[in-house]
Protein backbone atom coordinates (compact mmCIF):
# COMPACT_ATOMS: atom_id res chain seq x y z
CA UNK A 1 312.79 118.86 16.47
CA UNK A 2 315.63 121.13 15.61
CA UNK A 3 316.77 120.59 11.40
CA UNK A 4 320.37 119.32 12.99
CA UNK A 5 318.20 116.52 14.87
CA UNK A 6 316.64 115.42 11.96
CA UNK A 7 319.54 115.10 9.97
CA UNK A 8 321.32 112.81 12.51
CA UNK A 9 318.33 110.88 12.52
CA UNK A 10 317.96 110.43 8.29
CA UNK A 11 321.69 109.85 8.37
CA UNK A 12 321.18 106.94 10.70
CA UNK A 13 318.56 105.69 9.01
CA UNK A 14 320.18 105.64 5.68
CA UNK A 15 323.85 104.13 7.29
CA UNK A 16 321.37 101.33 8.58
CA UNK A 17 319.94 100.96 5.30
CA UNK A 18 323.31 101.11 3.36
CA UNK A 19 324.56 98.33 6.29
CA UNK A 20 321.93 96.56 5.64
CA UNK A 21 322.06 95.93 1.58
CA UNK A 22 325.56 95.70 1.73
CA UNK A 23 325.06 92.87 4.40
CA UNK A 24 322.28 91.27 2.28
CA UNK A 25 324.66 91.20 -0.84
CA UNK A 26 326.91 89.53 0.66
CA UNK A 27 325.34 86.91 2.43
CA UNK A 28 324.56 83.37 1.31
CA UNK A 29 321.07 82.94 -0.44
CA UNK A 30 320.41 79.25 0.91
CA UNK A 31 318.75 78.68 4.38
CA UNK A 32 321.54 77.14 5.93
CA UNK A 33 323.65 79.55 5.13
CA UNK A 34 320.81 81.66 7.47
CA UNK A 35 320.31 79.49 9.86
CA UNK A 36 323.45 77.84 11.24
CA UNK A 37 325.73 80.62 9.15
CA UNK A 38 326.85 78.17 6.62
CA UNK A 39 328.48 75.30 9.33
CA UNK A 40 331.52 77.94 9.46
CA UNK A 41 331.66 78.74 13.26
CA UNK A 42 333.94 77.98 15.72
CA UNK A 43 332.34 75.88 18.62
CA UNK A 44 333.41 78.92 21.18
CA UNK A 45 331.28 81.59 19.26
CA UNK A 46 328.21 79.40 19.69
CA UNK A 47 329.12 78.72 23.03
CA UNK A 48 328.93 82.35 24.31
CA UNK A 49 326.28 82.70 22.00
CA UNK A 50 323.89 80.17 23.71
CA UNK A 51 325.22 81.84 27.04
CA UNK A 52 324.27 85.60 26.46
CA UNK A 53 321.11 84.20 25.27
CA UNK A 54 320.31 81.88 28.01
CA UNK A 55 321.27 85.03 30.35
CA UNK A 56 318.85 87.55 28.82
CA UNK A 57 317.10 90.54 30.01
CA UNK A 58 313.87 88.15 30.96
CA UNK A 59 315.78 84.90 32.25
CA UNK A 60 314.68 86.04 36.03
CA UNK A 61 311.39 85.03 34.90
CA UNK A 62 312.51 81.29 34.51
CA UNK A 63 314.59 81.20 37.49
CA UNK A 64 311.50 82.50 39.40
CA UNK A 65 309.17 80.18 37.98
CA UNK A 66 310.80 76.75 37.48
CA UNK A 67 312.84 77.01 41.32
């Protein structure tokens, strides 16, 4: 790889890493706050949550299998 490659890719990797502390500082410390973000979403956000999820990538498999 060209030296101009390289530094896109150590600048992404540090902008991810930066993201990701800042991210971590804020955050709650207590597993609820991780797992169900601290009871502070709206019902609609869960709602197209559960639907991207239950539409992903590898949901033909279940439609294939279970019909």
């Amino acid at each position: 790889m060209h030296p101009a490659d390289w530094v896109v890719v150590l600048s992404y990797v540090a902008g991810v890493a930066l993201l990701g502390a800042w991210l971590a500082r804020r955050a709650g410390r207590s597993a609820e706050d991780y797992l169900v973000a601290g009871r502070r979403l709206r019902w609609w956000v869960i709602g197209f949550s559960d639907v991207a999820s239950a539409d992903g990538a590898d949901a033909f498999w279940v439609y294939a299998v279970f019909t």
